[in-house]
N, C-alpha and C. Protein backbone atom coordinates (compact mmCIF):
# COMPACT_ATOMS: atom_id res chain seq x y z
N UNK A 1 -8.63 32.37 37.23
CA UNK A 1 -7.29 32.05 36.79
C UNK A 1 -6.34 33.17 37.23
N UNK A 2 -4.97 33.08 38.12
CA UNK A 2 -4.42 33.57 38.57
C UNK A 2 -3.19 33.95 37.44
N UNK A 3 -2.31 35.23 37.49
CA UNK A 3 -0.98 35.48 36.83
C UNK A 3 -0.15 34.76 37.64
N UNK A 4 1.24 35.31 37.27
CA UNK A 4 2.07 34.77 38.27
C UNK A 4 2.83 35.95 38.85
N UNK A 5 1.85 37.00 39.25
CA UNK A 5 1.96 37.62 40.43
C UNK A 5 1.75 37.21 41.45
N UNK A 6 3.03 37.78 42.78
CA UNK A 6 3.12 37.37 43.87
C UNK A 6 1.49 38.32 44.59
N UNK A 7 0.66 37.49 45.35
CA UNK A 7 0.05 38.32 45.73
C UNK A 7 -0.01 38.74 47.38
N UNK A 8 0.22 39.77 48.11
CA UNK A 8 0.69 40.30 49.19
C UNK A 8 -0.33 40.76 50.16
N UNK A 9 -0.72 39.76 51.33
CA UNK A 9 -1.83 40.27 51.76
C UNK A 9 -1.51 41.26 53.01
N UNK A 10 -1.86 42.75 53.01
CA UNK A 10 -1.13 44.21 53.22
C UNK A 10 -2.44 44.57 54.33
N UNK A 11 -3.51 43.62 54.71
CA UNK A 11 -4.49 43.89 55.54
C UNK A 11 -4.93 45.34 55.21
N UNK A 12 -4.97 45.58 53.91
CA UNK A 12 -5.35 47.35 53.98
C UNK A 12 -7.02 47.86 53.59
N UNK A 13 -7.26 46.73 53.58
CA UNK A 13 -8.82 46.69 53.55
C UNK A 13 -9.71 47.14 54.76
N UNK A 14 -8.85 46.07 55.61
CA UNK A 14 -9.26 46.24 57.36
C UNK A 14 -8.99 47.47 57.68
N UNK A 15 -7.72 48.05 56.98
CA UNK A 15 -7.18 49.16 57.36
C UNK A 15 -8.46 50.81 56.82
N UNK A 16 -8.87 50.36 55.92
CA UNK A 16 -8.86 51.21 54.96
C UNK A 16 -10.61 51.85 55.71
N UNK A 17 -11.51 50.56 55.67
CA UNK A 17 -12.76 50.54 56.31
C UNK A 17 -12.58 50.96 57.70
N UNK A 18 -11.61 51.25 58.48
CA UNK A 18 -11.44 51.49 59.99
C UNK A 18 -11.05 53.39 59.84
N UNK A 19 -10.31 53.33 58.92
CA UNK A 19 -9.56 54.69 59.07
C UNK A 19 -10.31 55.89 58.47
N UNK A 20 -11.02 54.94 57.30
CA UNK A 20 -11.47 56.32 56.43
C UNK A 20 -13.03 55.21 55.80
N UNK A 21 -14.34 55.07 56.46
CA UNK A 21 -15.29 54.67 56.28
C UNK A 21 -16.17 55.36 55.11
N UNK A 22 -15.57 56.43 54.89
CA UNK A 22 -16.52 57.05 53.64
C UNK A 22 -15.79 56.34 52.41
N UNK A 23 -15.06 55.80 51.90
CA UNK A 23 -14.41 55.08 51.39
C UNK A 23 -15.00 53.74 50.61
N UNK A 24 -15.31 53.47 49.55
CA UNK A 24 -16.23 52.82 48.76
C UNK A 24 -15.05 51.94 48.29
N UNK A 25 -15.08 50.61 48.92
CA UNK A 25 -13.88 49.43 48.15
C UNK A 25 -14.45 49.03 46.87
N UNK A 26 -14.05 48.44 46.32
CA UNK A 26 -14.61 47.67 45.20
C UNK A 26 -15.06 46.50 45.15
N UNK A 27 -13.89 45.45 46.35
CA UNK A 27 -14.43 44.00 46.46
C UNK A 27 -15.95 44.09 47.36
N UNK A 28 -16.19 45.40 48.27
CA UNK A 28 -17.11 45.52 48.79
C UNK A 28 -18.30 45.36 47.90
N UNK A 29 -18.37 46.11 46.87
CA UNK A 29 -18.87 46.44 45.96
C UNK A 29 -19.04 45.50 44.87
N UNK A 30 -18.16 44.33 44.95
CA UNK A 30 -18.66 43.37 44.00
C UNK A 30 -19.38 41.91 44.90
N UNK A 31 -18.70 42.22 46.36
CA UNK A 31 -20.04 41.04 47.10
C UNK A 31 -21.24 41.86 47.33
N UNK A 32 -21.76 42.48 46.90
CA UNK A 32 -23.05 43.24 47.20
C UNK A 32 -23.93 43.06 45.71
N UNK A 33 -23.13 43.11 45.19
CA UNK A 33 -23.78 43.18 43.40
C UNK A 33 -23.52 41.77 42.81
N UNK A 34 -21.86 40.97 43.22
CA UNK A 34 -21.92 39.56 42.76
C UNK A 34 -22.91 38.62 41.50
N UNK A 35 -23.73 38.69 42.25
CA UNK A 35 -25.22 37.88 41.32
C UNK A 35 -25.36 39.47 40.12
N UNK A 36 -25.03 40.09 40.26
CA UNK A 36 -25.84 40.91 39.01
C UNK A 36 -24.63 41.04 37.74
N UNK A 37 -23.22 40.89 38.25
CA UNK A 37 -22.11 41.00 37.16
C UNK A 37 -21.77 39.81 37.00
N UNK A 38 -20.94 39.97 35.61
CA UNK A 38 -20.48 38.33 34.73
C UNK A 38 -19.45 38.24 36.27
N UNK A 39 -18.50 39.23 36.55
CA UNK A 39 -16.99 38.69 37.00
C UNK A 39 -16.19 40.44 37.54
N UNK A 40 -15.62 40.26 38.42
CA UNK A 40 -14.95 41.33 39.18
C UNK A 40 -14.29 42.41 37.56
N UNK A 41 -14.52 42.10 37.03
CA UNK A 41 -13.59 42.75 35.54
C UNK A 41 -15.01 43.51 35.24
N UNK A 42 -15.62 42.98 34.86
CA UNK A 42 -17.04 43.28 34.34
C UNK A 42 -17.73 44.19 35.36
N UNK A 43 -17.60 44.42 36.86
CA UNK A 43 -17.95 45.48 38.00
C UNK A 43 -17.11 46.62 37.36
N UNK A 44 -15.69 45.84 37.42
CA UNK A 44 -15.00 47.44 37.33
C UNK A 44 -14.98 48.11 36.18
N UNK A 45 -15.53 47.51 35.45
CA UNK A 45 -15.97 48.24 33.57
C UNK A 45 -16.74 49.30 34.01
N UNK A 46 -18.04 48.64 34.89
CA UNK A 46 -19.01 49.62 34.82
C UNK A 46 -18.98 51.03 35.94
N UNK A 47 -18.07 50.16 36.68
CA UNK A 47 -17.71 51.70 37.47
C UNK A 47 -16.89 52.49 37.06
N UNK A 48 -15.99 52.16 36.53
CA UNK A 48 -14.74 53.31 35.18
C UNK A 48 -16.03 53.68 34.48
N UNK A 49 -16.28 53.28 33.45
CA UNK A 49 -17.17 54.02 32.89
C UNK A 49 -18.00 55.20 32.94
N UNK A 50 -18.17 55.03 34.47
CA UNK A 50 -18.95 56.53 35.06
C UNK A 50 -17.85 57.30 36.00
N UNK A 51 -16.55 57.30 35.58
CA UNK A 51 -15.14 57.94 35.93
C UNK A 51 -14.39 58.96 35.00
N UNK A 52 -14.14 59.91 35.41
CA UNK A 52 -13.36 60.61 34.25
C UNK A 52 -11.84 60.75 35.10
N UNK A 53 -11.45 60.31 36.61
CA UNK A 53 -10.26 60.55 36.94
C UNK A 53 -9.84 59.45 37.63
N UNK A 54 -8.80 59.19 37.79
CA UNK A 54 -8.44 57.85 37.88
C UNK A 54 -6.91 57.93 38.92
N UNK A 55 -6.91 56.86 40.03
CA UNK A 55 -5.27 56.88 40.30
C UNK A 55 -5.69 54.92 40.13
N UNK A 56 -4.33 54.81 39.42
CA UNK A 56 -3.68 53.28 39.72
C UNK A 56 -2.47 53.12 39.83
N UNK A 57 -2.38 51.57 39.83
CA UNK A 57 -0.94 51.13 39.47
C UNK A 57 -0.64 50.58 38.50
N UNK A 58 1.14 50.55 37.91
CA UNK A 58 1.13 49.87 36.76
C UNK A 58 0.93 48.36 36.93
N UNK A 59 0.42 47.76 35.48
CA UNK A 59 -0.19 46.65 35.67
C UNK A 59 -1.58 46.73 34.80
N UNK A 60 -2.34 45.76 35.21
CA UNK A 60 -3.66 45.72 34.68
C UNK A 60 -4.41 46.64 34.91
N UNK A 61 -4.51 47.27 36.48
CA UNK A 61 -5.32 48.29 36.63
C UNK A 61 -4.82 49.64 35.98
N UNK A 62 -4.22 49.48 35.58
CA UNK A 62 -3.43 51.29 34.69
C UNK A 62 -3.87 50.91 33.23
N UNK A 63 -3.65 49.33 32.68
CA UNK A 63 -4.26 49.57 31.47
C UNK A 63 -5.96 49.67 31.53
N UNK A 64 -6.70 48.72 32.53
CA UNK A 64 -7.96 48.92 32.57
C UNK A 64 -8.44 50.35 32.67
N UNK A 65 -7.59 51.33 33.90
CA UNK A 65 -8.02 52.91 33.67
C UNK A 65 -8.05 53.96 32.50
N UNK A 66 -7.27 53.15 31.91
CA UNK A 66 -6.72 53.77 31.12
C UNK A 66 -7.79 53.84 29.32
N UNK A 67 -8.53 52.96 29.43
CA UNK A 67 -10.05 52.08 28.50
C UNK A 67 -10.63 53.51 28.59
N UNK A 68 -10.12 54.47 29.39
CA UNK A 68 -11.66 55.31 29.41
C UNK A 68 -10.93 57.06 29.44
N UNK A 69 -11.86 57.73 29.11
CA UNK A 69 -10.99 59.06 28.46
C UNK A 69 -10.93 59.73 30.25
N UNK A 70 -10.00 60.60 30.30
CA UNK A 70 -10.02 61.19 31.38
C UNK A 70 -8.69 61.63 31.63
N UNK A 71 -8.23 61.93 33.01
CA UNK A 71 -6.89 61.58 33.47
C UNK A 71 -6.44 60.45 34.02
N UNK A 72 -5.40 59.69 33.82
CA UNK A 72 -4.94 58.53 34.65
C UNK A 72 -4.07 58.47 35.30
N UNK A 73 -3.54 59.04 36.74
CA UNK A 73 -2.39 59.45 36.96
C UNK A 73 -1.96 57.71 37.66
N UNK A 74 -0.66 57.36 37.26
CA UNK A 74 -0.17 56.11 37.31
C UNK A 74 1.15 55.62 38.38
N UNK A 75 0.66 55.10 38.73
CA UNK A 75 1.98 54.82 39.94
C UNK A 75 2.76 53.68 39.75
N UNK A 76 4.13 54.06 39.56
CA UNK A 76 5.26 52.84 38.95
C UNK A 76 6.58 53.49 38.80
N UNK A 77 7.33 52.59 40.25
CA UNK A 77 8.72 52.45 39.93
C UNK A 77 9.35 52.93 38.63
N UNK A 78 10.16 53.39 38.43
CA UNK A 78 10.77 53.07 36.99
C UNK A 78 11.77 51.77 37.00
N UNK A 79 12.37 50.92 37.89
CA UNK A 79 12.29 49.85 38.34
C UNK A 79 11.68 48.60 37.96
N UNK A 80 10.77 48.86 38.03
CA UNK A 80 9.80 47.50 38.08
C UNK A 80 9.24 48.16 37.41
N UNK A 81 8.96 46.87 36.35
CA UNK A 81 7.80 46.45 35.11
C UNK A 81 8.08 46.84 33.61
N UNK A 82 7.91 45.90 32.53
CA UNK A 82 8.04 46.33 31.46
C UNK A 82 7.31 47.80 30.90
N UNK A 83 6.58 48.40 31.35
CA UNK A 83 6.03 48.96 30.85
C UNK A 83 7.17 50.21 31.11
N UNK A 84 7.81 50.20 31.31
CA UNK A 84 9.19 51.13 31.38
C UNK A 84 10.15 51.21 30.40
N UNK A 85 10.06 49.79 30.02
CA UNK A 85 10.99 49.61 28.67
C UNK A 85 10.49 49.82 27.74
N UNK A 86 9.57 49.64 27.39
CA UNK A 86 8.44 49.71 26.31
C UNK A 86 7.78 51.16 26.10
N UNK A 87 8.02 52.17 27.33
CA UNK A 87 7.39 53.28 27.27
C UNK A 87 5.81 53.58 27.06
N UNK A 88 5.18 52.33 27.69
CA UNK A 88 3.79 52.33 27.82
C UNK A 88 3.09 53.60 28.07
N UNK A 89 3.48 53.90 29.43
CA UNK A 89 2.86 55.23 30.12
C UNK A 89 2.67 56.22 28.63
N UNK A 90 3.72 56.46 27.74
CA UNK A 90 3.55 57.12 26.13
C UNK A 90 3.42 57.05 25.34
N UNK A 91 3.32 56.07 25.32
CA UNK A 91 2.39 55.18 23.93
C UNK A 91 1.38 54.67 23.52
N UNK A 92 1.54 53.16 24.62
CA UNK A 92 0.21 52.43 24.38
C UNK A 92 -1.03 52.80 25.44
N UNK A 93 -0.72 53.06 26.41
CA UNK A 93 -1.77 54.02 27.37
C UNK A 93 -2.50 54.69 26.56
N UNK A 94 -2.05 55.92 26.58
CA UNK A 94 -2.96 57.79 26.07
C UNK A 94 -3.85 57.02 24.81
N UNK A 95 -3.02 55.89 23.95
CA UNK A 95 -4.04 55.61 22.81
C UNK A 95 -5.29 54.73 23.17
N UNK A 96 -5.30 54.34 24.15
CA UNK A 96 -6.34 53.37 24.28
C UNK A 96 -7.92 53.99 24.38
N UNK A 97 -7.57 55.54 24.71
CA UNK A 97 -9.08 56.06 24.76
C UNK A 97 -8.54 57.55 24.70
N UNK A 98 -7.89 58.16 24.73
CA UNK A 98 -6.78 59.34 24.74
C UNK A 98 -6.64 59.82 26.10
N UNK A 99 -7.17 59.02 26.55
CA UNK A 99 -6.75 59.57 28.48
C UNK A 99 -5.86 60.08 28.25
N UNK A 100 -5.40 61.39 28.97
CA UNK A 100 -4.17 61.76 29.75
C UNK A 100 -3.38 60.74 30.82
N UNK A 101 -2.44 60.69 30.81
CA UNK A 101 -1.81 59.52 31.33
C UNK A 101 -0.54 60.12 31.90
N UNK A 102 -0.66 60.52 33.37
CA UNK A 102 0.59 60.88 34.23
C UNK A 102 1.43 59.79 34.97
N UNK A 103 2.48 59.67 34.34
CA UNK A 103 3.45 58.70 35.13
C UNK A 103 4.01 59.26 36.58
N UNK A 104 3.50 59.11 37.64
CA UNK A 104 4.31 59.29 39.06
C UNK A 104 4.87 58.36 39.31
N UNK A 105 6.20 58.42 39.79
CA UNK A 105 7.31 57.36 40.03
C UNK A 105 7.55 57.19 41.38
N UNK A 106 6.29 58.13 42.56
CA UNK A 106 6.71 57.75 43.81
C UNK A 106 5.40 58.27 44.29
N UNK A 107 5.07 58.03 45.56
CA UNK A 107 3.93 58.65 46.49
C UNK A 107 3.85 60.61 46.33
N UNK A 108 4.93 60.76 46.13
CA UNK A 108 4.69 62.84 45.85
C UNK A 108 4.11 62.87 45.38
N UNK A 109 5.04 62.13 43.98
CA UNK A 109 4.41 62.90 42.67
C UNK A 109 2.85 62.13 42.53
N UNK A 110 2.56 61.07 42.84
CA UNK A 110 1.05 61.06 42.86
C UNK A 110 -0.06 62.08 43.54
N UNK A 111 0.42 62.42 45.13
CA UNK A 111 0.04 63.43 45.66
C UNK A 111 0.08 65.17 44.93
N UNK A 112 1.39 65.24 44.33
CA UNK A 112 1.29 66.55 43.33
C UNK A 112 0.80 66.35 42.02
N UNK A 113 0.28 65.54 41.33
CA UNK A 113 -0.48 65.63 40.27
C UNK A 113 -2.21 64.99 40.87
N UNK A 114 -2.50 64.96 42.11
CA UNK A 114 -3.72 64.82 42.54
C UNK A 114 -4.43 66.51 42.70
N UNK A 115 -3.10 67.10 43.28
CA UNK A 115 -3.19 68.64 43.16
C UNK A 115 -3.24 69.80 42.62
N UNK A 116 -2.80 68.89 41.71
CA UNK A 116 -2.88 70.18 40.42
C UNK A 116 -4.22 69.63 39.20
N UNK A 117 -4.42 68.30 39.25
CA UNK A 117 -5.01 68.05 37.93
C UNK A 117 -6.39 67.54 38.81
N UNK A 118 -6.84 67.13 39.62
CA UNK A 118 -8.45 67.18 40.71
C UNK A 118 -8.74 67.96 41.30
């Protein structure tokens, strides 16, 4: 069952396996295992789980990173998405497991809190 997110196909998979092969995808990782998990949600449980640092985006994957104690450094517009209005990134985030939860609002600041806090 799909949201009603637009979904954008960015070929960065192709990209990603060509440029930088040490690089462990996830969909890779769930046609290899497929038959052994309920559902792509249920893979990525069990690989957070054995994670203590985390980059996403806002959205599902920032709250899913966010399930598990660690750092979560988070990538989101202040622009786009409720979770801006609502002040997620300071609220409902950090409580979900007490992750640390860094809001970067652009490609730097993800790169400068990769640098200081990994």
């Amino acid at each position: 069952m799909g949201d009603n997110s637009e979904i954008l196909d960015l070929n960065e998979y192709a990209w990603i396996r060509e440029a930088h092969p040490e690089v462990l995808l996830m969909n890779d990782l769930y046609e290899r295992h497929s038959k052994e998990v309920n559902n792509f949600n249920h893979l990525q449980l069990l690989v957070y789980a054995n994670c203590n640092r985390f980059i996403s985006m806002h959205g599902g994957t920032a709250a899913f990173a966010s399930y598990f104690e660690g750092i979560n450094i988070i990538l989101s517009d202040p622009g786009n998405g409720m979770e801006h209005h609502f002040k997620e990134f300071e609220t409902i985030f950090p409580q979900l497991s007490g992750a640390k939860i860094l809001h970067a609002k652009n490609r730097e600041e993800v790169l400068q809190y990769v640098n200081l806090h990994y």
